[in-house]
Protein backbone atom coordinates (compact mmCIF):
# COMPACT_ATOMS: atom_id res chain seq x y z
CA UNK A 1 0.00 0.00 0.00
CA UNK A 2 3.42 2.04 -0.88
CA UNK A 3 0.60 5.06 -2.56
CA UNK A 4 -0.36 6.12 1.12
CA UNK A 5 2.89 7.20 1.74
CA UNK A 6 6.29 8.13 0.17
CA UNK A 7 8.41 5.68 1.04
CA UNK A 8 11.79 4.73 1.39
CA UNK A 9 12.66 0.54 2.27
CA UNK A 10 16.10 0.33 3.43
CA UNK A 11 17.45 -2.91 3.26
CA UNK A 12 19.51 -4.17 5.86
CA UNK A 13 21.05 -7.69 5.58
CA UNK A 14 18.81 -8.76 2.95
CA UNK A 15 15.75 -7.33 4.45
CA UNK A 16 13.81 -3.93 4.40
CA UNK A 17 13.50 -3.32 8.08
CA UNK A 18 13.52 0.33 7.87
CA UNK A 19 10.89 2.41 6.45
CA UNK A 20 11.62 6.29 5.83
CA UNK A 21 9.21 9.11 4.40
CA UNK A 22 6.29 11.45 5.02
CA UNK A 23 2.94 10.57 5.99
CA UNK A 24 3.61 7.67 7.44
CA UNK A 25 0.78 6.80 9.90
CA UNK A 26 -1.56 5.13 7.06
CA UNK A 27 0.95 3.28 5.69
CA UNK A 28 2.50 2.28 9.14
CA UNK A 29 -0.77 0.96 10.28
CA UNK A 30 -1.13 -0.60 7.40
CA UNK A 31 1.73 -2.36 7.52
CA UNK A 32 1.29 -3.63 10.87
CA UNK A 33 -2.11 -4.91 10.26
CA UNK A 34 -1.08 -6.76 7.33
CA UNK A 35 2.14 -8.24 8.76
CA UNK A 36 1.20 -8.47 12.46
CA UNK A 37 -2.31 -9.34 12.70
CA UNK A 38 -3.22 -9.62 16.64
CA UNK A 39 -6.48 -9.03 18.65
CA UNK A 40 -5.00 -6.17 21.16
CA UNK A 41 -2.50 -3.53 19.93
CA UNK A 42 -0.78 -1.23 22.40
CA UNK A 43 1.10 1.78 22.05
CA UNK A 44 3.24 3.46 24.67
CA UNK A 45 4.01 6.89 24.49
CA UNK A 46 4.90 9.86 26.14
CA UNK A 47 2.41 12.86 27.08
CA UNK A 48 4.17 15.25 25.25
CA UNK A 49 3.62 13.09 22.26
CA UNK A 50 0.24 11.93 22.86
CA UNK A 51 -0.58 15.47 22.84
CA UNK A 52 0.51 16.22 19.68
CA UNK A 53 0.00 13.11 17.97
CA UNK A 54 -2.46 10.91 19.48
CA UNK A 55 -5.25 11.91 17.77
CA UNK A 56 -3.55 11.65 14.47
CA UNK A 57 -2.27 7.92 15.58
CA UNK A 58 -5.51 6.70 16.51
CA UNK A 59 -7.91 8.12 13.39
CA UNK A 60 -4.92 6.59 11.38
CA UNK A 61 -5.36 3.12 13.33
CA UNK A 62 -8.99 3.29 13.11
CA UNK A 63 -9.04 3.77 9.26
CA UNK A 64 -6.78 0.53 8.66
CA UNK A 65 -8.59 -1.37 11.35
CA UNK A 66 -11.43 -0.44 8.79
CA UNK A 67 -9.91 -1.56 6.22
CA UNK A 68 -8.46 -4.79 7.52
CA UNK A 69 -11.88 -5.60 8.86
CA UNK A 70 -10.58 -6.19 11.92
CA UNK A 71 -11.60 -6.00 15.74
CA UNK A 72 -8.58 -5.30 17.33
CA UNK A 73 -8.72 -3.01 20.21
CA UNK A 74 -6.47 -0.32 20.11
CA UNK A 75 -4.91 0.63 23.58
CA UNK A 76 -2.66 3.46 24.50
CA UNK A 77 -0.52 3.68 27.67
CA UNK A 78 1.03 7.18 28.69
CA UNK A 79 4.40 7.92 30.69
CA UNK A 80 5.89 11.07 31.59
CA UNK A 81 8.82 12.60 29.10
CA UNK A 82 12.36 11.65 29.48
CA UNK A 83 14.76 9.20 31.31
CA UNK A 84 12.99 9.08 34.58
CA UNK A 85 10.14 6.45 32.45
CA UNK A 86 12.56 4.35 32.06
CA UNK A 87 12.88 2.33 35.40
CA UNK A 88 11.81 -0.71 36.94
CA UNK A 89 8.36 1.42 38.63
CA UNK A 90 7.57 1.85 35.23
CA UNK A 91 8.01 -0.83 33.70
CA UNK A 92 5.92 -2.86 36.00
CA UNK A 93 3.05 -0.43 36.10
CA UNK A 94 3.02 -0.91 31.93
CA UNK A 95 3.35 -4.53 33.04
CA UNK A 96 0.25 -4.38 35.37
CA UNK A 97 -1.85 -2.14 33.38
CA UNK A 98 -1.15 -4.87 29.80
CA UNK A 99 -2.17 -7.97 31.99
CA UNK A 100 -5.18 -5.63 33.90
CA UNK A 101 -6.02 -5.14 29.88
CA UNK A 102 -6.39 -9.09 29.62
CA UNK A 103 -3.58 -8.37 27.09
CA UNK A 104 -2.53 -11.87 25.57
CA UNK A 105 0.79 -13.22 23.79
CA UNK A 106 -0.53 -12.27 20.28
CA UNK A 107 -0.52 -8.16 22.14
CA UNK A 108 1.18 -6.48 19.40
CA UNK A 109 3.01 -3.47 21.92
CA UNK A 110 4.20 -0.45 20.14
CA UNK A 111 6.65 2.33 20.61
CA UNK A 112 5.54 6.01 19.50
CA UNK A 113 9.19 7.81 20.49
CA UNK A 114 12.38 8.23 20.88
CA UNK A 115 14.60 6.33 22.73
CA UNK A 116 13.56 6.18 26.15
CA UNK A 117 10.21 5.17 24.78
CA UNK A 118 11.96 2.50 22.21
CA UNK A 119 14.09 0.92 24.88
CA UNK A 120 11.10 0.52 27.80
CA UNK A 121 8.83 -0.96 25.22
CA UNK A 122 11.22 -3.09 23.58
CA UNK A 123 12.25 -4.55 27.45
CA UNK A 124 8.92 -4.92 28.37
CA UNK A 125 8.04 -6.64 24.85
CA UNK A 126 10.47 -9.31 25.26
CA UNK A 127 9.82 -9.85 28.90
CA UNK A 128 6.41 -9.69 29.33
């Protein structure tokens, strides 16, 4: 679905793992949808994102979920900007809050951020 977006597939060892361009959110949701299909996605943020963005990500996620035909809840989890998210408090109040969710193994969990955001989802991805 490459006409959503302009974008650029960067192959890395033989396979495209990074996506560049403009516009992205359509084709990213796309994307994971189509690759990833799941019953629960989650996206952690932080608040100065969600404020700018969240709307965006969600109409975006919505509109594929459309398109996909699919029933998969859509669940956003917000921590505070910078290093102090990423600690063990955190990480088991994301913890609590996915199980509280009934989140399952097929959870898809996303990162919206930069790197504090990348590195506490990523742990808690492969831990949980």
């Amino acid at each position: 679905m490459s006409s959503l977006a302009d974008v650029l597939k960067i192959s890395i060892l033989g396979n495209e793992s990074i996506h560049c361009g403009f516009h992205l959110l359509p084709y990213i949701f796309d994307t994971i949808l189509s690759t990833l299909p799941s019953s629960t996605y989650a996206l952690v943020t932080d608040t100065n994102l969600a404020q700018l963005y969240l709307p965006d990500v969600r109409t975006a996620f919505e509109k594929a979920a459309r398109d996909h035909r699919s029933k998969a809840r859509f669940l956003v989890y917000e921590v505070a900007p910078g290093e102090g998210a990423k600690s063990r408090k955190v990480k088991g109040e994301i913890e609590d809050w996915l199980l509280n969710e009934s989140c399952t193994r097929d959870t898809v969990i996303l990162a919206f951020g930069g790197g504090v955001i990348g590195d506490l989802t990523g742990f808690i991805a492969a831990t949980l």
